[in-house]
Protein backbone atom coordinates (compact mmCIF):
# COMPACT_ATOMS: atom_id res chain seq x y z
CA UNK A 1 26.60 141.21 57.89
CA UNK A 2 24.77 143.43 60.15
CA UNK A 3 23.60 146.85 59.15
CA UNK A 4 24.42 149.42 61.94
CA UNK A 5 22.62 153.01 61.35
CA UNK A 6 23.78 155.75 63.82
CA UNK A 7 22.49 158.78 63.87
CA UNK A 8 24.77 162.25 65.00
CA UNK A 9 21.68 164.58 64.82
CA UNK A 10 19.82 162.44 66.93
CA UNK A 11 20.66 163.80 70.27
CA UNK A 12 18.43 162.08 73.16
CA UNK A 13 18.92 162.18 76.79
CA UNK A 14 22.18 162.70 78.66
CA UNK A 15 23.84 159.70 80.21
CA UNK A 16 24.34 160.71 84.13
CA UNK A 17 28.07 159.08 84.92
CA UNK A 18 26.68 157.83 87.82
CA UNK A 19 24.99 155.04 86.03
CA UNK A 20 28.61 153.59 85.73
CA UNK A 21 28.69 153.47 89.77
CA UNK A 22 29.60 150.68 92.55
CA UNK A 23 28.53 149.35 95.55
CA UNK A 24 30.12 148.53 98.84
CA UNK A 25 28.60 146.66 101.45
CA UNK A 26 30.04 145.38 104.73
CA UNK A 27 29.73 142.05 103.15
CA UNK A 28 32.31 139.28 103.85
CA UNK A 29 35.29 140.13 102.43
CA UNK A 30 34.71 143.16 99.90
CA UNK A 31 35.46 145.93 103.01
CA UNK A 32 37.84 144.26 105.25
CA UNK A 33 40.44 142.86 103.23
CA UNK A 34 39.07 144.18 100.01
CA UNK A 35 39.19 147.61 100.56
CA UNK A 36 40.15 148.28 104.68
CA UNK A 37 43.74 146.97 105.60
CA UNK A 38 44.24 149.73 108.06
CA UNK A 39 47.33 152.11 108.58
CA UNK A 40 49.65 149.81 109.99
CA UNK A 41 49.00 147.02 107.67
CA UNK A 42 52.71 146.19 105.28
CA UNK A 43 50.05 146.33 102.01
CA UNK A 44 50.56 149.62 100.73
CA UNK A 45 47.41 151.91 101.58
CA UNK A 46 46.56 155.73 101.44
CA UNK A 47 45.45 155.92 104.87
CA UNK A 48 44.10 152.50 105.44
CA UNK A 49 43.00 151.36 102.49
CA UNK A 50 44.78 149.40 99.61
CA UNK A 51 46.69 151.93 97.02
CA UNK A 52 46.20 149.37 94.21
CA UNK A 53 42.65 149.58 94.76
CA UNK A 54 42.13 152.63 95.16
CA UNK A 55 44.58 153.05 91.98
CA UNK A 56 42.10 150.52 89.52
CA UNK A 57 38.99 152.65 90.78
CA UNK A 58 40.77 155.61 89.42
CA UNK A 59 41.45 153.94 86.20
CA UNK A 60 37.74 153.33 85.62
CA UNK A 61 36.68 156.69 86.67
CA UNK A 62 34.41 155.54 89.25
CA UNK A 63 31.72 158.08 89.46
CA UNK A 64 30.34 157.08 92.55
CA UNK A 65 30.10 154.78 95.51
CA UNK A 66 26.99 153.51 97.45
CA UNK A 67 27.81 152.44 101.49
CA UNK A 68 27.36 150.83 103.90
CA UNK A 69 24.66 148.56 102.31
CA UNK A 70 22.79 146.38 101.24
CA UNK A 71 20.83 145.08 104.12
CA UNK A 72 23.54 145.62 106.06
CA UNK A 73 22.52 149.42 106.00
CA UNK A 74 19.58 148.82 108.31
CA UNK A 75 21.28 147.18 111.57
CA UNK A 76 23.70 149.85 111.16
CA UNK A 77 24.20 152.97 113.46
CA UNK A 78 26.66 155.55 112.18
CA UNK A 79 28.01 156.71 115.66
CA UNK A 80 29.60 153.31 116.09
CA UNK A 81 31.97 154.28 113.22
CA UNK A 82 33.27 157.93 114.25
CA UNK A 83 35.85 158.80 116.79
CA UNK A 84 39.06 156.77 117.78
CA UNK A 85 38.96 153.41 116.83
CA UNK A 86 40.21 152.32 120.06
CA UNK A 87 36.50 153.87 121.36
CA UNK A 88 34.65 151.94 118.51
CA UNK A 89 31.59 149.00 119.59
CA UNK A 90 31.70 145.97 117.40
CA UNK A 91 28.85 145.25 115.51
CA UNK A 92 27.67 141.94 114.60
CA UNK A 93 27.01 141.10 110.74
CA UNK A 94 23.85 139.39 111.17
CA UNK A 95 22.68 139.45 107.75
CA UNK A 96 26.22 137.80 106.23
CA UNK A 97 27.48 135.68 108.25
CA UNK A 98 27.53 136.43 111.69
CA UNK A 99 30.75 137.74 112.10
CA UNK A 100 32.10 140.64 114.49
CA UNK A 101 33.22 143.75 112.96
CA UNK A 102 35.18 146.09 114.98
CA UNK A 103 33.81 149.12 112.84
CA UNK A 104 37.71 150.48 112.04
CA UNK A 105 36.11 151.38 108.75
CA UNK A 106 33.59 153.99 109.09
CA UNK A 107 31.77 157.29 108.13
CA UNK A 108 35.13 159.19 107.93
CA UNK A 109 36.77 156.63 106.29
CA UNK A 110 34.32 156.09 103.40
CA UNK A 111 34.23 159.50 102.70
CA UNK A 112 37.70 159.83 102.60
CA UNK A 113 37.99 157.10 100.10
CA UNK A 114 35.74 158.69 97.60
CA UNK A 115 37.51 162.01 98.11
CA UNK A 116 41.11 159.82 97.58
CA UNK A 117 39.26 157.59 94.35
CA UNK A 118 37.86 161.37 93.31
CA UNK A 119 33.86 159.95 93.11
CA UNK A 120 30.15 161.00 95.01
CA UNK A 121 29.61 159.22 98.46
CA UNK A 122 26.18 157.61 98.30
CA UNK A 123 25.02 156.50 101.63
CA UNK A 124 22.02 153.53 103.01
CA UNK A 125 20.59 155.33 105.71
CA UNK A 126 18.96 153.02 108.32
CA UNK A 127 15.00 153.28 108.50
CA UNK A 128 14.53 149.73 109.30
CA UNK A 129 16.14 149.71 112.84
CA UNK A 130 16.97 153.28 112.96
CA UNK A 131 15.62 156.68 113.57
CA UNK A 132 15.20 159.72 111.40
CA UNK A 133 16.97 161.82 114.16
CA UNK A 134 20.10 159.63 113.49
CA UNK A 135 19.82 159.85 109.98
CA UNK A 136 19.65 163.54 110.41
CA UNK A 137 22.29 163.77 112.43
CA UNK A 138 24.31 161.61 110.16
CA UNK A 139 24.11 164.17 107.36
CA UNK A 140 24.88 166.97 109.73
CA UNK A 141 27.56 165.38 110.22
CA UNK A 142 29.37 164.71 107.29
CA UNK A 143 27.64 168.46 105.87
CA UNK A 144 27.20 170.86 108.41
CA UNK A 145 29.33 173.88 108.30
CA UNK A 146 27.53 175.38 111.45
CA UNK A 147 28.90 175.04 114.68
CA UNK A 148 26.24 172.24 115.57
CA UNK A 149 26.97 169.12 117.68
CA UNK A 150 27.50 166.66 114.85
CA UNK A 151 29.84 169.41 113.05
CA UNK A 152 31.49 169.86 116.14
CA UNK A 153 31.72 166.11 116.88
CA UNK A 154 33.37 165.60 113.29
CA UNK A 155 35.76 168.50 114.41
CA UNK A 156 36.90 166.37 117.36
CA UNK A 157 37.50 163.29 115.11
CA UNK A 158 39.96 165.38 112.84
CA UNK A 159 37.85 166.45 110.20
CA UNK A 160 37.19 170.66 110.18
CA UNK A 161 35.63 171.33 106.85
CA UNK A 162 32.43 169.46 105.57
CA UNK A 163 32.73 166.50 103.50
CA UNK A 164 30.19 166.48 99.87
CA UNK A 165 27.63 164.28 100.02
CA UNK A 166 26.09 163.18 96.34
CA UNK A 167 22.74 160.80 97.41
CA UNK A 168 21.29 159.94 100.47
CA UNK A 169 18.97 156.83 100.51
CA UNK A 170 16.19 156.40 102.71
CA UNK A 171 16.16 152.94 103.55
CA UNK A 172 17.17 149.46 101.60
CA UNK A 173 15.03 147.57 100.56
CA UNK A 174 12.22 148.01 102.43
CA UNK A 175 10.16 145.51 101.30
CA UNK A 176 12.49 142.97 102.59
CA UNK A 177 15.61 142.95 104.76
CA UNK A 178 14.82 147.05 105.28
CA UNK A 179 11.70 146.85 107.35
CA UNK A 180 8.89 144.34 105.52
CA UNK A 181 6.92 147.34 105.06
CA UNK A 182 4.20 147.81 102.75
CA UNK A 183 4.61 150.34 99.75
CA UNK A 184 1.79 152.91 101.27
CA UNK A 185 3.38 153.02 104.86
CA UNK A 186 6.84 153.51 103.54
CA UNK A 187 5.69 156.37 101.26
CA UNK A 188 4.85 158.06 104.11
CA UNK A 189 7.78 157.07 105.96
CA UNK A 190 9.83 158.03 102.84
CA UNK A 191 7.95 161.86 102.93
CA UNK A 192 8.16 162.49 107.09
CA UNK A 193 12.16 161.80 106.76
CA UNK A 194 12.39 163.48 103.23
CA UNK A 195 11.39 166.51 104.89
CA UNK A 196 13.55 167.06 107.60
CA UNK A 197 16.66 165.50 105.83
CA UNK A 198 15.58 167.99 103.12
CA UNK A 199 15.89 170.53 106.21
CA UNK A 200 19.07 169.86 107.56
CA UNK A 201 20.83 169.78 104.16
CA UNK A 202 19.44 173.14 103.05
CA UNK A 203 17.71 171.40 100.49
CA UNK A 204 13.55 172.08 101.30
CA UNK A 205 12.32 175.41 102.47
CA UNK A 206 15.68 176.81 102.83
CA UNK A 207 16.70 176.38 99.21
CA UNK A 208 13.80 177.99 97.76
CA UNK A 209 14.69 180.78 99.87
CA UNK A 210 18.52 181.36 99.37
CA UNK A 211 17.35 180.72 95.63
CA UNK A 212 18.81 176.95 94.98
CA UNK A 213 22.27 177.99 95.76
CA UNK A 214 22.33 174.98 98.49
CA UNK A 215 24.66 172.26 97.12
CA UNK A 216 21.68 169.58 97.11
CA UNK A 217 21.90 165.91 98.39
CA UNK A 218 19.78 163.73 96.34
CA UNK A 219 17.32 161.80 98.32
CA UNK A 220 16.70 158.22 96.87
CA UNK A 221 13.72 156.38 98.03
CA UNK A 222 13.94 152.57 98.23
CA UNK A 223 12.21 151.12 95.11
CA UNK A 224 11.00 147.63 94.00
CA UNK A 225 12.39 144.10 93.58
CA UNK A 226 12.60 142.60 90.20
CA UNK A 227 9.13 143.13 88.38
CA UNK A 228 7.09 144.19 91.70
CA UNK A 229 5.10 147.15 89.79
CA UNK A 230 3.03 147.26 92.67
CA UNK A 231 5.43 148.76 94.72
CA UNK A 232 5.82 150.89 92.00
CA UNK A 233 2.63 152.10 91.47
CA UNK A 234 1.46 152.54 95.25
CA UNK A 235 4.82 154.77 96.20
CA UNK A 236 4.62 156.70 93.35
CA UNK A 237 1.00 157.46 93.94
CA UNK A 238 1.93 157.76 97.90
CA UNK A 239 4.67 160.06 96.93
CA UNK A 240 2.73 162.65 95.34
CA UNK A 241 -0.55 162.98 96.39
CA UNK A 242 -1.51 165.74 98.34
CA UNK A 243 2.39 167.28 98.67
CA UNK A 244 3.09 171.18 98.90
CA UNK A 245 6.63 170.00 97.69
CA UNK A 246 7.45 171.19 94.26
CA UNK A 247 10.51 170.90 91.74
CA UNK A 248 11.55 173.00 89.01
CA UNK A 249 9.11 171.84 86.77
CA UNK A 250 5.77 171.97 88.49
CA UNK A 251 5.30 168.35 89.45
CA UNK A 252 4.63 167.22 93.22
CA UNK A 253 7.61 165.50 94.01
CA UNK A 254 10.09 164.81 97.20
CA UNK A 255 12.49 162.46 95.50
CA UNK A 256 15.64 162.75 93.38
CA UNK A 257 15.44 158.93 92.68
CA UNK A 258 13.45 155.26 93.13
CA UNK A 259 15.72 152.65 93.36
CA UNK A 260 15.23 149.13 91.66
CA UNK A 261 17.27 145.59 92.34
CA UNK A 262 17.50 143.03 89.62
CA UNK A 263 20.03 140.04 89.91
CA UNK A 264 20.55 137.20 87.42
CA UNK A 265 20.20 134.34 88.66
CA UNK A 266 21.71 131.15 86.56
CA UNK A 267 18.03 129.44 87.45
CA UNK A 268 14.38 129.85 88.90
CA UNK A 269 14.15 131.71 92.34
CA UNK A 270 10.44 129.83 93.09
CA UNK A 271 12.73 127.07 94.87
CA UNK A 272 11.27 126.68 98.57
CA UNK A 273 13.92 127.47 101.31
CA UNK A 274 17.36 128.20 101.06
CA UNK A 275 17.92 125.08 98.17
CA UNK A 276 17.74 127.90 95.78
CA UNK A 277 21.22 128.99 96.80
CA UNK A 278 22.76 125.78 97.28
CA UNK A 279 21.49 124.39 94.12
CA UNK A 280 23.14 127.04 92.10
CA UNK A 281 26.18 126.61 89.84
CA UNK A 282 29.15 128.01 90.80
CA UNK A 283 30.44 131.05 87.76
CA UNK A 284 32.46 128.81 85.62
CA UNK A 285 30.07 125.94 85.25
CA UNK A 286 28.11 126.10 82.76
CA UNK A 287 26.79 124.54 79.09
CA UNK A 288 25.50 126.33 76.16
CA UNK A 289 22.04 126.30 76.93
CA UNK A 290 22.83 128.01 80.42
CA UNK A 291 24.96 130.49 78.74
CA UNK A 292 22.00 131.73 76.32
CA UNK A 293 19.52 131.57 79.60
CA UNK A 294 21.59 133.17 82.20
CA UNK A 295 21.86 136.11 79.14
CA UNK A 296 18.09 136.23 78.11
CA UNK A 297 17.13 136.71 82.38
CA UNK A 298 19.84 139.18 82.80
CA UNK A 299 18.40 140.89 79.08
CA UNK A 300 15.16 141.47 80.72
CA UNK A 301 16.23 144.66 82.53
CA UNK A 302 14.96 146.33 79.53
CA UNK A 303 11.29 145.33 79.79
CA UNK A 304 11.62 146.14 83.60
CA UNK A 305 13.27 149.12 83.32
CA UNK A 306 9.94 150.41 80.46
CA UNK A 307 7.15 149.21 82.70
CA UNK A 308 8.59 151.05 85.62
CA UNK A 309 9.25 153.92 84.01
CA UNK A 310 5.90 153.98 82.07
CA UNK A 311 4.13 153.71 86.10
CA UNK A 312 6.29 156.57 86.98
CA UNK A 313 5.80 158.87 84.25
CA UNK A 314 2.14 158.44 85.13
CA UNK A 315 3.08 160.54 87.94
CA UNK A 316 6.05 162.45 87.23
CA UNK A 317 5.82 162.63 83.45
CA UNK A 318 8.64 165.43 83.23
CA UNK A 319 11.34 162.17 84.67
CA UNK A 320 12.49 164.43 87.50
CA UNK A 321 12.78 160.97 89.75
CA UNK A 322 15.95 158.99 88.23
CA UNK A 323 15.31 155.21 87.88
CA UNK A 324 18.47 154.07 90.19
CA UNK A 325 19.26 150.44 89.55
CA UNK A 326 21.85 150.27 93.00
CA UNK A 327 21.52 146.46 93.15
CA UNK A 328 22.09 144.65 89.92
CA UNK A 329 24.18 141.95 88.32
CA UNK A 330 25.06 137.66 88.26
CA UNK A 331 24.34 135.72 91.70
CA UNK A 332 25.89 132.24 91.71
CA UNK A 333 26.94 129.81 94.18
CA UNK A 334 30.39 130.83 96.19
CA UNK A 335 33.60 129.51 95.69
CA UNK A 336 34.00 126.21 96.84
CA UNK A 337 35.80 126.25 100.14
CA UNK A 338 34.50 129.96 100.64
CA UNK A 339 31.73 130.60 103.56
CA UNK A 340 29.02 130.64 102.04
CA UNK A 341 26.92 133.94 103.40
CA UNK A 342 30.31 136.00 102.27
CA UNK A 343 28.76 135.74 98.49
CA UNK A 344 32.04 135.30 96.96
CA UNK A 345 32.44 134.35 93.42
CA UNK A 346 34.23 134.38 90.51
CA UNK A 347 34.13 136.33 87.24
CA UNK A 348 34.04 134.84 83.80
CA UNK A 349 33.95 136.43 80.12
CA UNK A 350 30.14 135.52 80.61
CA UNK A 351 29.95 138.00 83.67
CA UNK A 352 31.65 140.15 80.92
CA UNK A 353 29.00 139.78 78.58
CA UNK A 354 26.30 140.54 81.11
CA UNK A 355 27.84 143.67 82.20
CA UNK A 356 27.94 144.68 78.79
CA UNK A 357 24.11 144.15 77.97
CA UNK A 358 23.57 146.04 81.00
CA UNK A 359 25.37 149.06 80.45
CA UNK A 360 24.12 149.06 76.81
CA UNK A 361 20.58 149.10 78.28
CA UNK A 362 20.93 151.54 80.82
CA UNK A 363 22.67 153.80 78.44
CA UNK A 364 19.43 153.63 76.06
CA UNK A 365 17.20 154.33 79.25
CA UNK A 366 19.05 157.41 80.24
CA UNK A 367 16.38 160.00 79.96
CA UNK A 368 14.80 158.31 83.09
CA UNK A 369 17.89 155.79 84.43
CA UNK A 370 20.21 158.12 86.27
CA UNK A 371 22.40 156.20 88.48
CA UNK A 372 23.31 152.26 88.79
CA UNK A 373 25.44 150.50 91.12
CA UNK A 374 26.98 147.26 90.25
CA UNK A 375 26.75 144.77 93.19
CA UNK A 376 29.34 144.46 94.32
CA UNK A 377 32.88 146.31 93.76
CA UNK A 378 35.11 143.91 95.43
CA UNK A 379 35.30 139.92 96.45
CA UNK A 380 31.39 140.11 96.77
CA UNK A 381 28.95 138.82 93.63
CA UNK A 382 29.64 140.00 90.58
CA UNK A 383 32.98 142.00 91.43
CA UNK A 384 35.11 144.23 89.81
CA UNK A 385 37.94 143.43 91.57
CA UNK A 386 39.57 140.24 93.42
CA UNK A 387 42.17 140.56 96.36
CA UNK A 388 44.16 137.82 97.90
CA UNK A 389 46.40 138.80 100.73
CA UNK A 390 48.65 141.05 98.57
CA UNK A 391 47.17 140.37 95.61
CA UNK A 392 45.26 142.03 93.61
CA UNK A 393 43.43 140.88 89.82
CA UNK A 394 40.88 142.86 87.41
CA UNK A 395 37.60 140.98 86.48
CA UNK A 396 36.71 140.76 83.09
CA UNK A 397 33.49 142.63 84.26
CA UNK A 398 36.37 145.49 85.57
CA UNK A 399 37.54 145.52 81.79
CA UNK A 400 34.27 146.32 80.37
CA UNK A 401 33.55 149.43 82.60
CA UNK A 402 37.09 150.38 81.23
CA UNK A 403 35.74 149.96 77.72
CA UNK A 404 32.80 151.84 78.21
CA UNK A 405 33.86 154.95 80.44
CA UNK A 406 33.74 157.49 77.67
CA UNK A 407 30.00 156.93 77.80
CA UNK A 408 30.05 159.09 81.15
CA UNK A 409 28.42 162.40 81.20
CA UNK A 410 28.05 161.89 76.81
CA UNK A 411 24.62 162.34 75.33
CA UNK A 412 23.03 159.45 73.78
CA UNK A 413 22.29 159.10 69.72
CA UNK A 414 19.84 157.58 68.36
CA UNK A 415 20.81 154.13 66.70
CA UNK A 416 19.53 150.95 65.27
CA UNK A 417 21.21 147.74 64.84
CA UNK A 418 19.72 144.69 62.31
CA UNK A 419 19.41 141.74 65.11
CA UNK A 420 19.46 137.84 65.06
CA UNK A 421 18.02 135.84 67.28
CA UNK A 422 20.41 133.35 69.07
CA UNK A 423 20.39 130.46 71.57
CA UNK A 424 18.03 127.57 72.10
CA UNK A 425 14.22 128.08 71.76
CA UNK A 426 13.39 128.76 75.21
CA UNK A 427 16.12 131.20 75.39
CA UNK A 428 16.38 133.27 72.73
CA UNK A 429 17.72 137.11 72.83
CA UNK A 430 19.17 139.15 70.42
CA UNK A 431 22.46 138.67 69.38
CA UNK A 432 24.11 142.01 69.53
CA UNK A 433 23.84 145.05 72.42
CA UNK A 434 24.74 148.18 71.67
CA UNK A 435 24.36 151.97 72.59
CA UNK A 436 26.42 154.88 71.02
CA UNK A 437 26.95 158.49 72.48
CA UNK A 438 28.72 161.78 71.36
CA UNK A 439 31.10 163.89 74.45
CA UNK A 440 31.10 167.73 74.58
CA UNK A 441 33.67 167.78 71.78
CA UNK A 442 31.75 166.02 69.23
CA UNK A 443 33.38 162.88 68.88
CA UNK A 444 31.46 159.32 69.38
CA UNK A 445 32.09 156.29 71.26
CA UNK A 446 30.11 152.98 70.39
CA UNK A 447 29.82 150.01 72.50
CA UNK A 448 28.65 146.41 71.37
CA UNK A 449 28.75 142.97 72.69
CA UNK A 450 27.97 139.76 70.95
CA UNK A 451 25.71 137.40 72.76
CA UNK A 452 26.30 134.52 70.24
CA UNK A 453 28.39 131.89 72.21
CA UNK A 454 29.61 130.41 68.50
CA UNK A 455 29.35 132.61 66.11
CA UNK A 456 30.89 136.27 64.90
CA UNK A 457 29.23 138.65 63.15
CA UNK A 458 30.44 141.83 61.13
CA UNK A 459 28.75 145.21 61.50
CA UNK A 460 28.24 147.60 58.56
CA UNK A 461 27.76 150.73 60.32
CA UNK A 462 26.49 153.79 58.93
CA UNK A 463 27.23 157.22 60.68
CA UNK A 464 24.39 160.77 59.80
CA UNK A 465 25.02 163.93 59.94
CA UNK A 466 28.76 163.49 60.11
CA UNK A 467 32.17 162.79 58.69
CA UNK A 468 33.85 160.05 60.33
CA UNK A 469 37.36 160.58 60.45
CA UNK A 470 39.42 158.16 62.70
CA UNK A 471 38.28 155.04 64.52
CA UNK A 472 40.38 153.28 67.46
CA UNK A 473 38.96 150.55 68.23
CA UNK A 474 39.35 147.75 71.37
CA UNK A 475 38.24 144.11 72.42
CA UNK A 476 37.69 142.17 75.25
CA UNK A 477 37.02 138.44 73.65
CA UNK A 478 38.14 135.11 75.47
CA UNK A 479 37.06 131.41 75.69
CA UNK A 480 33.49 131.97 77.39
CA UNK A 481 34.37 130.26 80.64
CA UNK A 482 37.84 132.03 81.10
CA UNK A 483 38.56 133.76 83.72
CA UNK A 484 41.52 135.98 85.84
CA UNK A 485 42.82 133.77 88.38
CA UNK A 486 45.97 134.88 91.02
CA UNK A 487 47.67 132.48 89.05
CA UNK A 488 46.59 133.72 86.17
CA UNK A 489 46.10 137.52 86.25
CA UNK A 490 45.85 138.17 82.40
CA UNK A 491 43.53 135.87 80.80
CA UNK A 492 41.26 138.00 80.01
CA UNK A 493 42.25 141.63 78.96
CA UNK A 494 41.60 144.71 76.36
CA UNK A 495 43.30 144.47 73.44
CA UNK A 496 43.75 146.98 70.62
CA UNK A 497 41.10 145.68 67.56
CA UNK A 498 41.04 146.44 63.88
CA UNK A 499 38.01 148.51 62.26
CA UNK A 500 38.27 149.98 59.23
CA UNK A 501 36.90 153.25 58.07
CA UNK A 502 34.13 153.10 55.49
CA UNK A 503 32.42 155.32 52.85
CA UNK A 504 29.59 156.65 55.26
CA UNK A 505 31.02 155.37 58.48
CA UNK A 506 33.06 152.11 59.47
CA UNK A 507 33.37 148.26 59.44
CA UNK A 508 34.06 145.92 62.48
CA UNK A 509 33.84 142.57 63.07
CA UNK A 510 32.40 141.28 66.28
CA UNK A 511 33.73 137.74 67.80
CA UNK A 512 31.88 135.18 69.62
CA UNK A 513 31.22 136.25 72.75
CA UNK A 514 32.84 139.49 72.52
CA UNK A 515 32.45 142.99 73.45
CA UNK A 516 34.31 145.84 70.91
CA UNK A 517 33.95 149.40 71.61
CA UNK A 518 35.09 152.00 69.54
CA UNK A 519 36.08 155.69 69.68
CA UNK A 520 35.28 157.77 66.10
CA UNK A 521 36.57 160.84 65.84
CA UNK A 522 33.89 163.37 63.64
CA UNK A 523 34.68 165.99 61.36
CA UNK A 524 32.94 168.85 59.97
């Protein structure tokens, strides 16, 4: 039995709902298909795209949605998009694939779909091929309330009023696929078209004038790979130095955010070539020892996430700049009989697992973690959701962001959990995850997942500082390799759990390879 110690007085850092966000790149078949059907298409859609989609996002409270990549972002031009889509030029996906995309879905669509799903619209903006004019222009106009061009243009393509923009990124992954730039010429890259995008949101000068009444658009800067604390170091130092650019609290600073990417990988990445890939296991094939490593890689966000954040509170020790983690989660092989460079996969109650760890993580790294995007929302990686024609089925990984939506916009308490070590000896990790918060009316949800592929454990929690008076509890346990099929559909699903109420808090028994969460209701 595991001793469980939770603290209610213990209130640490707010947990932003966007860390419980998604991403959607034009990526084989997670846009077209996935999401896009179009107007005319017999699958039932709210103005182009799928109603059962749009209908799960809802569900899950999807706080917001980061577009149109991914390295995808930087070959892309904006005005291709806009207008009638008879009018629209093609664009070639060289990055996945190769394939011609007639651009039906565009700026106006996006932003209609987070407006329909009721989530923030977080757009790539291209700095790798791209100008900052045409990201400028781009924000004008989805925001621009003036009688400008780009508000004018959006006029002619049926939309009068402005449209909310939540985040703005400033390239993708500019180390890579966004440019191959070096961290000191992309933090001045970064500043030059921080400043006017700051400009033609309201957000710089302006907003210090009309006293910070401008609805701001956070600006995220693209961050490092993995554990490149280089990068870290030299934009952060690039970032600040020498900047008339102050927030709130003193510091020199002209981001909101620094983003990070960190997939699991179910092996080494220091193959030569593109074997890596191919050499991969597809999601459902795997033994116990790859279960425990595949759990203890994806684990290591938490170190990551520390040594970041210990490089940028060297220079912004007041965490103004969110951590944003906009690329994470599992990367296997694709489906047999898929093409490859669409990145399709399926989802097992080990992607389950994973997502759990991850949220529990993030959740405990709140104070400088302020948005995450899963990669990616639908038929891409590690999805949320699987279509098929018609058909539509909920990952397991969709179930646990059901589990855990309470967390959003909570404030995290302070808690300790007694820990085994499980798995093979060179891949160990802690057997249970967990992170606990309190909402705005006092009352506590807590959110655990058990690691062990084989064994259960029971958790003897203990609550501080308040009376625990009701406890509703749910699961989300299957065979480890199971997974929702069209076939299928139900496999693996939430089911209502027994926990029983205890002296100084409650009692709950965790499954193999399970994740519980639970809602306690507090009294005085």
């Amino acid at each position: 039995m595991a001793k469980y110690l939770i603290n209610y007085l213990d209130k640490k850092s707010h947990i932003n709902k966007n860390i419980y966000g998604h991403f959607c790149e034009h990526l084989g078949r997670l846009v077209y298909d996935g999401i896009w059907v179009g107007r005319e298409s017999p699958i039932p859609n709210v103005n182009g795209v799928r109603r059962d989609v749009v209908e799960a996002l809802k569900q899950i409270r999807v706080p917001i949605m980061r577009w149109p990549g991914g390295c995808f972002a930087d070959t892309y031009h904006w005005k291709d998009g806009v207008g009638p889509q008879s009018e629209r030029r093609p664009i070639a996906n060289r990055y996945w694939g190769g394939s011609l995309e007639d651009n039906s879905f565009g700026t106006d669509e996006f932003m209609t779909l987070c407006e329909e799903v009721g989530c923030g619209a977080y757009l790539s903006g291209n700095l790798g091929s791209g100008t900052i004019r045409e990201m400028v222009e781009w924000v004008e106009y989805i925001r621009d309330e003036l009688d400008t061009p780009m508000a004018r243009l959006r006029r002619k393509n049926g939309r009068d009023r402005p449209y909310k923009l939540e985040a703005f990124g400033i390239g993708n992954e500019v180390w890579g696929c966004g440019g191959q730039m070096r961290p000191q010429y992309y933090a001045d890259q970064y500043r030059q078209a921080a400043h006017f995008i700051n400009t033609a949101t309201g957000s710089g000068i302006s907003e210090m004038i009309n006293g910070g009444k401008t609805e701001k658009t956070k600006l995220i800067a693209s961050g490092p790979n993995h554990e490149d604390y280089h990068f870290t170091e030299e934009f952060m130092k690039g970032l600040t130095a020498d900047s008339f650019m102050f927030n709130a609290a003193g510091c020199q600073i002209m981001a909101d955010g620094l983003s990070l990417h960190y997939y699991t990988f179910p092996g080494r990445m220091d193959t030569a070539g593109g074997g890596f890939f191919s050499a991969m296991p597809v999601a459902d094939q795997f033994n116990e020892e790859q279960w425990y490593q595949l759990l203890k890689t994806t684990a290591k966000i938490d170190e990551i996430i520390t040594r970041h954040d210990s490089i940028m509170s060297h220079y912004d020790p007041q965490k103004t700049v969110g951590l944003m983690v906009d690329e994470w989660g599992s990367w296997y092989r694709t489906e047999p009989g898929t093409n490859p460079a669409h990145l399709f996969q399926q989802n097992t109650m080990r992607d389950a697992i994973l997502a759990a760890i991850n949220l529990n993580i993030f959740n405990k790294h709140s104070d400088r973690v302020k948005l995450t995007t899963i990669a990616q929302m639908v038929n891409v990686l590690q999805s949320i959701i699987l279509t098929e024609g018609d058909k539509m089925i909920l990952t397991p990984t969709y179930h646990v962001y059901d589990m855990y939506k309470d967390h959003q916009d909570s404030t995290l308490l302070g808690s300790f959990i007694e820990n085994k070590q499980v798995g093979p000896e060179n891949a160990r990790l802690n057997q249970i995850f967990e992170s606990c918060s309190v909402d705005a009316a006092g009352n506590m949800l807590c959110t655990l997942c058990n690691t062990s592929i084989d064994a259960s454990e029971t958790i003897a929690a203990t609550v501080y500082g308040a009376d625990v008076k009701g406890v509703e509890a749910t699961i989300l346990c299957a065979d480890p390799h199971a997974k929702n099929t069209f076939d299928a559909p139900d496999a693996v699903g939430v089911k209502a759990w027994k926990a029983e109420l205890t002296g100084g808090g409650f009692q709950v028994e965790l499954p193999a390879a399970s994740v519980v969460s639970l809602k306690l209701k507090a009294g005085g």
